[in-house]
Each structure stands twice: as C-alpha cells, then as structure tokens.
PDB file of N, CA and C in Angstrom:
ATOM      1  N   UNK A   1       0.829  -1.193   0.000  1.00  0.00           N
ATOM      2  CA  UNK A   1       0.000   0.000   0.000  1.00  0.00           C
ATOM      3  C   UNK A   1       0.873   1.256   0.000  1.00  0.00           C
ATOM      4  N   UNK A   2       2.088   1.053   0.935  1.00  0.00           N
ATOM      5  CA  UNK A   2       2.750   2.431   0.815  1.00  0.00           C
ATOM      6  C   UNK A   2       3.375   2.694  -0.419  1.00  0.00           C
ATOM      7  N   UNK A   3       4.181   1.673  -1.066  1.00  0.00           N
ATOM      8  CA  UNK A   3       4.581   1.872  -2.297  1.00  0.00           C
ATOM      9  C   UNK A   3       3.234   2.364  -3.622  1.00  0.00           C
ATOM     10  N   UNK A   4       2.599   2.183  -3.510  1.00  0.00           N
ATOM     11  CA  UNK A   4       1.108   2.455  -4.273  1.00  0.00           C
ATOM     12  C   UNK A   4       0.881   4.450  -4.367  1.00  0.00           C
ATOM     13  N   UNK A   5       0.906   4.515  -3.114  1.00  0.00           N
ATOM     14  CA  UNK A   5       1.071   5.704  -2.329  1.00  0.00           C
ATOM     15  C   UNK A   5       2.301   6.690  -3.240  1.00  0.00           C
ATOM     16  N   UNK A   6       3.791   5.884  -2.740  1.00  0.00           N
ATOM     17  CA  UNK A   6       4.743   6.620  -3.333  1.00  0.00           C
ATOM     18  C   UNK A   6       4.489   6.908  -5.036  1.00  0.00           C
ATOM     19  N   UNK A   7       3.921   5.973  -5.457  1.00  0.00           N
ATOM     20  CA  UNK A   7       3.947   6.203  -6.990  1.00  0.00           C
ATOM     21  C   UNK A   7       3.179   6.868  -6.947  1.00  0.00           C
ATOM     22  N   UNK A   8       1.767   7.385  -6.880  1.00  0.00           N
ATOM     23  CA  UNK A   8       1.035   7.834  -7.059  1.00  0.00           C
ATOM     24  C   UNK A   8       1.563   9.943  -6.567  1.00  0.00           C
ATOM     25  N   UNK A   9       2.127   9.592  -5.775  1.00  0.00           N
ATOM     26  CA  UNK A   9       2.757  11.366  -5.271  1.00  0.00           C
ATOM     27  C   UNK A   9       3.655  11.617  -6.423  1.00  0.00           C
ATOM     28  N   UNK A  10       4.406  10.786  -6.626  1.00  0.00           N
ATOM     29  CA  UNK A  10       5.619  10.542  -7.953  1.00  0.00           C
ATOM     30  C   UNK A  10       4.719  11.405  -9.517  1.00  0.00           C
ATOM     31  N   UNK A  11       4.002  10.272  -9.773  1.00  0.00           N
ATOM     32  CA  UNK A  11       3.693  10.600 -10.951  1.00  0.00           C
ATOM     33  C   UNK A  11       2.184  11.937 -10.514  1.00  0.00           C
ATOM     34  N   UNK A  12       2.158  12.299 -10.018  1.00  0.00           N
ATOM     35  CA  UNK A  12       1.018  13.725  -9.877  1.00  0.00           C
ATOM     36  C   UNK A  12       2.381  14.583  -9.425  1.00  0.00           C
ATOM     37  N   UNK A  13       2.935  14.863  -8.844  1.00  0.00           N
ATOM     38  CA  UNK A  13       4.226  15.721  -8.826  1.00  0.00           C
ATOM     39  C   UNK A  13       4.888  15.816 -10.314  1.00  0.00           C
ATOM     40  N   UNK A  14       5.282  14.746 -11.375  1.00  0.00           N
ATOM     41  CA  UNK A  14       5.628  14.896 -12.135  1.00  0.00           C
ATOM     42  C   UNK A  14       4.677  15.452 -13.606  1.00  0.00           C
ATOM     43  N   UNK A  15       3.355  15.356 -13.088  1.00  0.00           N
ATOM     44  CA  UNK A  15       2.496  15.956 -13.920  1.00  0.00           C
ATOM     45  C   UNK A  15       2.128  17.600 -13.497  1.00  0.00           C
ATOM     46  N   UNK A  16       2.489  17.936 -12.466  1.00  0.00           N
ATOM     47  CA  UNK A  16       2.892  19.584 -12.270  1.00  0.00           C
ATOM     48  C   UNK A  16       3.742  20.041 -12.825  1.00  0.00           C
ATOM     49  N   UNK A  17       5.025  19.650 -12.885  1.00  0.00           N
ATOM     50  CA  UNK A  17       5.755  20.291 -14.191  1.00  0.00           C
ATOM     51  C   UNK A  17       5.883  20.812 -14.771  1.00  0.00           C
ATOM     52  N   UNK A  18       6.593  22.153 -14.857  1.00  0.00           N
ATOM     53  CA  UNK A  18       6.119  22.495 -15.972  1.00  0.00           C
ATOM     54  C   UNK A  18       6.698  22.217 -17.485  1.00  0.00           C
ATOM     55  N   UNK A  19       6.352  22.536 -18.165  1.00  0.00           N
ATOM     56  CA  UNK A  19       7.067  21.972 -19.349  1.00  0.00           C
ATOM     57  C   UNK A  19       7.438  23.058 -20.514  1.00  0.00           C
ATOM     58  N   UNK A  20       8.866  22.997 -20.788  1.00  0.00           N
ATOM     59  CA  UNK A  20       9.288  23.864 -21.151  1.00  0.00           C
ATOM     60  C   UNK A  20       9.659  23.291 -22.889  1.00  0.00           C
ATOM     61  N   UNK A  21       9.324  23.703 -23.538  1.00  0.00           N
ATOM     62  CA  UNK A  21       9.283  24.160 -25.052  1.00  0.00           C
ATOM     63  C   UNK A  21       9.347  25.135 -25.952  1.00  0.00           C
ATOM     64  N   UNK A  22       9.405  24.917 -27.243  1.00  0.00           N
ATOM     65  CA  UNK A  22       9.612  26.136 -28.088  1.00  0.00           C
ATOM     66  C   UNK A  22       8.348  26.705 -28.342  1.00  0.00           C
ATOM     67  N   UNK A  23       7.898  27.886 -28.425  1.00  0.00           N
ATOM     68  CA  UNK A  23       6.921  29.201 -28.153  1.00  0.00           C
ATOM     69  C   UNK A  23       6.591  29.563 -28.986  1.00  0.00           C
ATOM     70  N   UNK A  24       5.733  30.124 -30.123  1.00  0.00           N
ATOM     71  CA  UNK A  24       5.696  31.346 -30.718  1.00  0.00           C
ATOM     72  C   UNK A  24       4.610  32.398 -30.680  1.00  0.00           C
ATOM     73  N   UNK A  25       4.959  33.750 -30.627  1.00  0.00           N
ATOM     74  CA  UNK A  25       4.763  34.989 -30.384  1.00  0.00           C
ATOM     75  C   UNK A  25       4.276  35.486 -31.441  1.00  0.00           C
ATOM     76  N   UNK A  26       3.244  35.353 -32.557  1.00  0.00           N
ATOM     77  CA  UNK A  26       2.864  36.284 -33.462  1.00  0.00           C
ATOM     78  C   UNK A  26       2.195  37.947 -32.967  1.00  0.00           C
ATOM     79  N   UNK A  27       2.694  38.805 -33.526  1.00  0.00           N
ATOM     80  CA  UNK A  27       2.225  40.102 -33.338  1.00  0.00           C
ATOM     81  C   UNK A  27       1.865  40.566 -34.454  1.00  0.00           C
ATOM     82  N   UNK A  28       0.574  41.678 -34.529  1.00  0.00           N
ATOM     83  CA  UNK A  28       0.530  42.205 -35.250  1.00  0.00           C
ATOM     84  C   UNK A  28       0.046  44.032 -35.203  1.00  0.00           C
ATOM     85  N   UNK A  29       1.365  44.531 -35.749  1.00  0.00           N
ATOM     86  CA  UNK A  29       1.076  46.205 -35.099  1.00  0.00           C
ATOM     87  C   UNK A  29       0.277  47.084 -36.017  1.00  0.00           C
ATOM     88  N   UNK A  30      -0.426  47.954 -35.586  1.00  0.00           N
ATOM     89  CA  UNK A  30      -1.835  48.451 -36.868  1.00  0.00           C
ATOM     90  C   UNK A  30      -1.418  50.284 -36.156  1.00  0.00           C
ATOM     91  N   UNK A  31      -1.416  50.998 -36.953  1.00  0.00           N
ATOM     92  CA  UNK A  31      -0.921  52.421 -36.822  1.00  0.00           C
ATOM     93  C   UNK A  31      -2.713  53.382 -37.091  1.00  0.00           C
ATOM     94  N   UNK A  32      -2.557  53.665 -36.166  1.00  0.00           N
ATOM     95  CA  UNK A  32      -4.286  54.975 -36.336  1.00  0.00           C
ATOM     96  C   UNK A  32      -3.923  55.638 -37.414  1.00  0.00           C
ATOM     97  N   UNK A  33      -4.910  56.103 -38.689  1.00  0.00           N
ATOM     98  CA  UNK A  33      -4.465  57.109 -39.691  1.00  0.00           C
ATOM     99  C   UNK A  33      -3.826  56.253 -40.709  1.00  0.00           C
ATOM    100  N   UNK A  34      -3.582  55.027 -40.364  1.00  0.00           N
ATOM    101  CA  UNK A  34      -2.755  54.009 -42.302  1.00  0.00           C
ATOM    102  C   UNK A  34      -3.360  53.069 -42.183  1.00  0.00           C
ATOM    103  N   UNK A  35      -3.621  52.610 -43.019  1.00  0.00           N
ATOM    104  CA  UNK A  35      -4.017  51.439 -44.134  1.00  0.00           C
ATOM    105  C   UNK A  35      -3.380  50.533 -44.023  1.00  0.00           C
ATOM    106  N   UNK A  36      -1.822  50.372 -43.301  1.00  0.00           N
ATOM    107  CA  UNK A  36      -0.873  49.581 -43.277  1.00  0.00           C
ATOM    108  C   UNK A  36      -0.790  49.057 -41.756  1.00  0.00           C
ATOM    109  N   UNK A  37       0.191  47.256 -41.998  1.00  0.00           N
ATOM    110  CA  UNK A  37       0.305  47.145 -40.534  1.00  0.00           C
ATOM    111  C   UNK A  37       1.077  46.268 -40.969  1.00  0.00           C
ATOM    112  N   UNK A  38       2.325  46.091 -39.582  1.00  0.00           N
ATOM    113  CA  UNK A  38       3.187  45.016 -39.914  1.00  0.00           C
ATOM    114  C   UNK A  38       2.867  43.280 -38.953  1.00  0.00           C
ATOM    115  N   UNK A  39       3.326  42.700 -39.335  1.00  0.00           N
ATOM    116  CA  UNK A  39       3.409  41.501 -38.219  1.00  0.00           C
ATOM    117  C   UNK A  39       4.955  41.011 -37.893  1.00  0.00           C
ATOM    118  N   UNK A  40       5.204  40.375 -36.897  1.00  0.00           N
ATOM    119  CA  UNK A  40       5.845  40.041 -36.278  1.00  0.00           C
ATOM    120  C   UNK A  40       5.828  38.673 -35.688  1.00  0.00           C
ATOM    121  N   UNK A  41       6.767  37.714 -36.025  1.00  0.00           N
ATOM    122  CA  UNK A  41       6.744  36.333 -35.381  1.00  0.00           C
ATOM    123  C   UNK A  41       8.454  36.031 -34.708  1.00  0.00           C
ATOM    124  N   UNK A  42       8.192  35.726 -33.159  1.00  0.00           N
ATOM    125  CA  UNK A  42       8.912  35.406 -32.444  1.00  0.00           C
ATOM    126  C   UNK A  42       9.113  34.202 -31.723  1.00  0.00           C
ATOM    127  N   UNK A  43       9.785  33.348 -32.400  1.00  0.00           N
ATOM    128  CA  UNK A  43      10.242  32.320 -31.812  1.00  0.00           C
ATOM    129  C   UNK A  43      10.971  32.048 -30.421  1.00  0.00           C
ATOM    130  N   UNK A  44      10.578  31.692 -29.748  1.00  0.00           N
ATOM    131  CA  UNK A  44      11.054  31.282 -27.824  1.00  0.00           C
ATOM    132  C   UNK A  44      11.279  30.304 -27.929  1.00  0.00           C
ATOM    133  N   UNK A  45      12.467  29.739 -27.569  1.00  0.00           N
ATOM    134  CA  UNK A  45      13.049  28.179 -27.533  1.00  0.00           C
ATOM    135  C   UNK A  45      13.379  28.170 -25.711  1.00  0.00           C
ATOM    136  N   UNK A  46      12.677  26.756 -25.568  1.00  0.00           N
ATOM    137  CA  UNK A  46      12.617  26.345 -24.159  1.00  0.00           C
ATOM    138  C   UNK A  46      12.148  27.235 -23.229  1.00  0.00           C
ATOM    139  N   UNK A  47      10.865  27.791 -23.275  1.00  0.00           N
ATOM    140  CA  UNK A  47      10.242  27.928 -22.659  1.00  0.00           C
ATOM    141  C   UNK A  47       9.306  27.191 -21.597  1.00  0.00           C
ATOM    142  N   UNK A  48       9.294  28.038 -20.541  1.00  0.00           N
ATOM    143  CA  UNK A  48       7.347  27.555 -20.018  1.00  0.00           C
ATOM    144  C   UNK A  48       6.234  28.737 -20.470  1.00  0.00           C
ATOM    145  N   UNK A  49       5.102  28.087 -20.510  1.00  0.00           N
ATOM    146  CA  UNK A  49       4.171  28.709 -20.899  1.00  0.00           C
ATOM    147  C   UNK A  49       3.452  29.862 -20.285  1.00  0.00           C
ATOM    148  N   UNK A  50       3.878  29.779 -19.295  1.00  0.00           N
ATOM    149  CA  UNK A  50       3.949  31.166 -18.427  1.00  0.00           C
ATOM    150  C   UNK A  50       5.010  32.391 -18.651  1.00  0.00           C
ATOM    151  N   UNK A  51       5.651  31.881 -18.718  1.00  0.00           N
ATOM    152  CA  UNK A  51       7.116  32.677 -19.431  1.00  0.00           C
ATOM    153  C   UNK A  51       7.081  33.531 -21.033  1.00  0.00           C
ATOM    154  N   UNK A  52       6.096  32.462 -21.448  1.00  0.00           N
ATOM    155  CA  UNK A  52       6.144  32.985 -22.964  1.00  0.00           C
ATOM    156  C   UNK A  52       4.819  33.977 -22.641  1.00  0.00           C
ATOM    157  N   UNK A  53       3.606  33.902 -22.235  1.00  0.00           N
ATOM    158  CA  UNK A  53       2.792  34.448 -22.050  1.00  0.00           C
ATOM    159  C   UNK A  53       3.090  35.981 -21.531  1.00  0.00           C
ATOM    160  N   UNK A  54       4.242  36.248 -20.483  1.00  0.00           N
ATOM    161  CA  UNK A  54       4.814  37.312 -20.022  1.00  0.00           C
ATOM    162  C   UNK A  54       5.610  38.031 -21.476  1.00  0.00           C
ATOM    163  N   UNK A  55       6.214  37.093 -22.192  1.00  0.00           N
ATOM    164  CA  UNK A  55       7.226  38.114 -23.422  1.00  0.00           C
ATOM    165  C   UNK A  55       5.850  38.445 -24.294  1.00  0.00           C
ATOM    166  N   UNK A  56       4.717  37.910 -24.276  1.00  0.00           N
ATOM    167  CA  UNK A  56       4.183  38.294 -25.580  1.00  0.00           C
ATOM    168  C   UNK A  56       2.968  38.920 -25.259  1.00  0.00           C
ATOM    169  N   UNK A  57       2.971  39.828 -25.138  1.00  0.00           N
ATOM    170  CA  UNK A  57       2.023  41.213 -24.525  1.00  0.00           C
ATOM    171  C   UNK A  57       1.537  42.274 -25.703  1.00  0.00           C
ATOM    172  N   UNK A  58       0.228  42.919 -25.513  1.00  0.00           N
ATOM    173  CA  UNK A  58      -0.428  43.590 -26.613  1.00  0.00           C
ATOM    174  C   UNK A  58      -0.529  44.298 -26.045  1.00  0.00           C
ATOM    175  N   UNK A  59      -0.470  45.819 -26.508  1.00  0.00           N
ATOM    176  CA  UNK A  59      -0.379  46.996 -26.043  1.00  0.00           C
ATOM    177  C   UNK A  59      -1.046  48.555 -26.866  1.00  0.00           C
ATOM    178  N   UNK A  60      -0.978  49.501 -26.261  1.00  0.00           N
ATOM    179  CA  UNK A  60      -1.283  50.865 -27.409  1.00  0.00           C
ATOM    180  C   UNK A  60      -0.171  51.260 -26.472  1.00  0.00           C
ATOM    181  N   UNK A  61       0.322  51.972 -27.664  1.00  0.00           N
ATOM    182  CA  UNK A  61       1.230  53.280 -27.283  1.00  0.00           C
ATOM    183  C   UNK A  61       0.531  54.801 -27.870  1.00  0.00           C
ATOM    184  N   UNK A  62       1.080  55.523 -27.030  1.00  0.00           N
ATOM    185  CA  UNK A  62       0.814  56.910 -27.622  1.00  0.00           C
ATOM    186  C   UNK A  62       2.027  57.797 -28.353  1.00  0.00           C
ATOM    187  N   UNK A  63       2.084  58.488 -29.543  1.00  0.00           N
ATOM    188  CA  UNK A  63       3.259  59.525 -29.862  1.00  0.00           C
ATOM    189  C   UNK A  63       2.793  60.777 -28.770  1.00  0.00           C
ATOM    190  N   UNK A  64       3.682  61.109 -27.958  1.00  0.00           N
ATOM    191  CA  UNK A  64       3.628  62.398 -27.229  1.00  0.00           C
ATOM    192  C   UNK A  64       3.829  63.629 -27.830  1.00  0.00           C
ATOM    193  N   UNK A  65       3.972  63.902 -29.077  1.00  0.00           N
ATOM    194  CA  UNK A  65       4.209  64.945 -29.783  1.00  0.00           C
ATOM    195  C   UNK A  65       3.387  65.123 -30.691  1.00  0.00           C
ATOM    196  N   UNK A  66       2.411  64.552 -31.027  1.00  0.00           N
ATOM    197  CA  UNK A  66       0.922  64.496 -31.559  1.00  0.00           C
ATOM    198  C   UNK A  66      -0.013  63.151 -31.525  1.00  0.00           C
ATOM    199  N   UNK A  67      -1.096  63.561 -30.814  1.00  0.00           N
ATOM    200  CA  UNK A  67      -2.402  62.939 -30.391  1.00  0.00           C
ATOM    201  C   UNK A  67      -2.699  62.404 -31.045  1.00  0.00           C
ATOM    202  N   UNK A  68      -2.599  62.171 -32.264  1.00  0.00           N
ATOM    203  CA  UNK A  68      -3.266  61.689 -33.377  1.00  0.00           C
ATOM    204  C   UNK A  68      -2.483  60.467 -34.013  1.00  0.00           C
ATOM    205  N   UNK A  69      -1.331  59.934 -33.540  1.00  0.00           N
ATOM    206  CA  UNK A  69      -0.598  58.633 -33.626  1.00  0.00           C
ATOM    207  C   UNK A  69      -1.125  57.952 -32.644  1.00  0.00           C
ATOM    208  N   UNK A  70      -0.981  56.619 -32.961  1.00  0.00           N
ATOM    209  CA  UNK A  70      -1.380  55.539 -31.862  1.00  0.00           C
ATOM    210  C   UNK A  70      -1.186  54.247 -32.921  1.00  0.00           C
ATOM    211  N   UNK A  71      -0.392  53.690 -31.929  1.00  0.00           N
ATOM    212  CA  UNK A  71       0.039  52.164 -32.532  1.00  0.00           C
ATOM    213  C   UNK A  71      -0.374  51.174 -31.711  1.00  0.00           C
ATOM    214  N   UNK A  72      -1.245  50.225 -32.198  1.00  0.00           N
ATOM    215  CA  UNK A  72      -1.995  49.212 -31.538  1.00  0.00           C
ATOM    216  C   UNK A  72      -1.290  47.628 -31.715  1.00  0.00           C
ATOM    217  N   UNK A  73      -0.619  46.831 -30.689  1.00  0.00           N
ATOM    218  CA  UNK A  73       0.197  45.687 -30.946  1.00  0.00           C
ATOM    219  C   UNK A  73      -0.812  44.153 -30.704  1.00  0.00           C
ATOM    220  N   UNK A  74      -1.154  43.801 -31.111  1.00  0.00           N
ATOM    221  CA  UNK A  74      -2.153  42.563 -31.114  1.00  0.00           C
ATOM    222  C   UNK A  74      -1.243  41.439 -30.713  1.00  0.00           C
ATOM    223  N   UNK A  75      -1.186  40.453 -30.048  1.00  0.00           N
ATOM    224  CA  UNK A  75       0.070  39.370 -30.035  1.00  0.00           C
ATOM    225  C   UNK A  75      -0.912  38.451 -29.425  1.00  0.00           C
ATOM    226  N   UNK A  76      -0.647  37.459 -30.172  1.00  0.00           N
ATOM    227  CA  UNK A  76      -1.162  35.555 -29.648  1.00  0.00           C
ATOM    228  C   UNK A  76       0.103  34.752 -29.907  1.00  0.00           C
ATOM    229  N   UNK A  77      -0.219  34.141 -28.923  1.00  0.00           N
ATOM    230  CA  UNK A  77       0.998  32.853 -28.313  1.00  0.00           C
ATOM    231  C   UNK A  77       0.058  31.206 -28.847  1.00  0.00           C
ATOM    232  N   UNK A  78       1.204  31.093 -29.903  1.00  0.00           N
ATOM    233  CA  UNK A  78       0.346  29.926 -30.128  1.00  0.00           C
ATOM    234  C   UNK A  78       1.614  28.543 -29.994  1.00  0.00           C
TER     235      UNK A  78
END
C-alpha cells in the first residue's frame, strides 16, 4: 500500500511540471491614420508557458508629440 502511495505522489508531482518548449509569439502592429500594418513572429526556444505568455504582450502606445498617432500591438501565443 505504501509503495502504491509513493507512486502515485511521484507521478502527480511529475504531472505539475512544468514543461518547457519552443513558443511562438505572433504580433501584429496596426498604426491609427494608415491602411498599413506590420506583423511580427517570435520564436522562444525552451520555454514555459507562463514565461512565454509574459514576453508576448499587446499593447497601445501613444506619440507624445501628436495625439493623433497611436500604434496598436495585437500578439497571440500559439
């Protein structure tokens, strides 16, 4: 029974894990005022999925020197 026990802590401990692999980061940035937008793909080697989730973040920025820029960053982790 105790050995039953040990395996069983064994393999649920080893299924917490995390598991670290290669990532990717597609972005795609869209500018207020153009027609145009670029994308972006970033490859993460040996990652965890928490880790990659932190590098690949979507955002607006503002130009401080006129109101009327704004760049919008879209990013999925697939």
């Amino acid at each position: 029974m105790k050995k039953i026990t040990i395996l069983a802590v064994a393999a649920l401990a080893i299924s917490f894990a995390s598991c670290k692999k290669d990532r990717v980061c597609t972005c795609t940035t869209t500018y207020t005022g153009s027609t145009t937008s670029s994308t972006d793909v970033n490859t993460m080697t040996k990652v965890t999925k928490g880790a990659a989730k932190a590098n690949c973040t979507s955002g607006t920025s503002y130009d401080t020197s006129s109101a009327a820029f704004i760049q919008t960053r879209d990013c999925k982790l697939s």
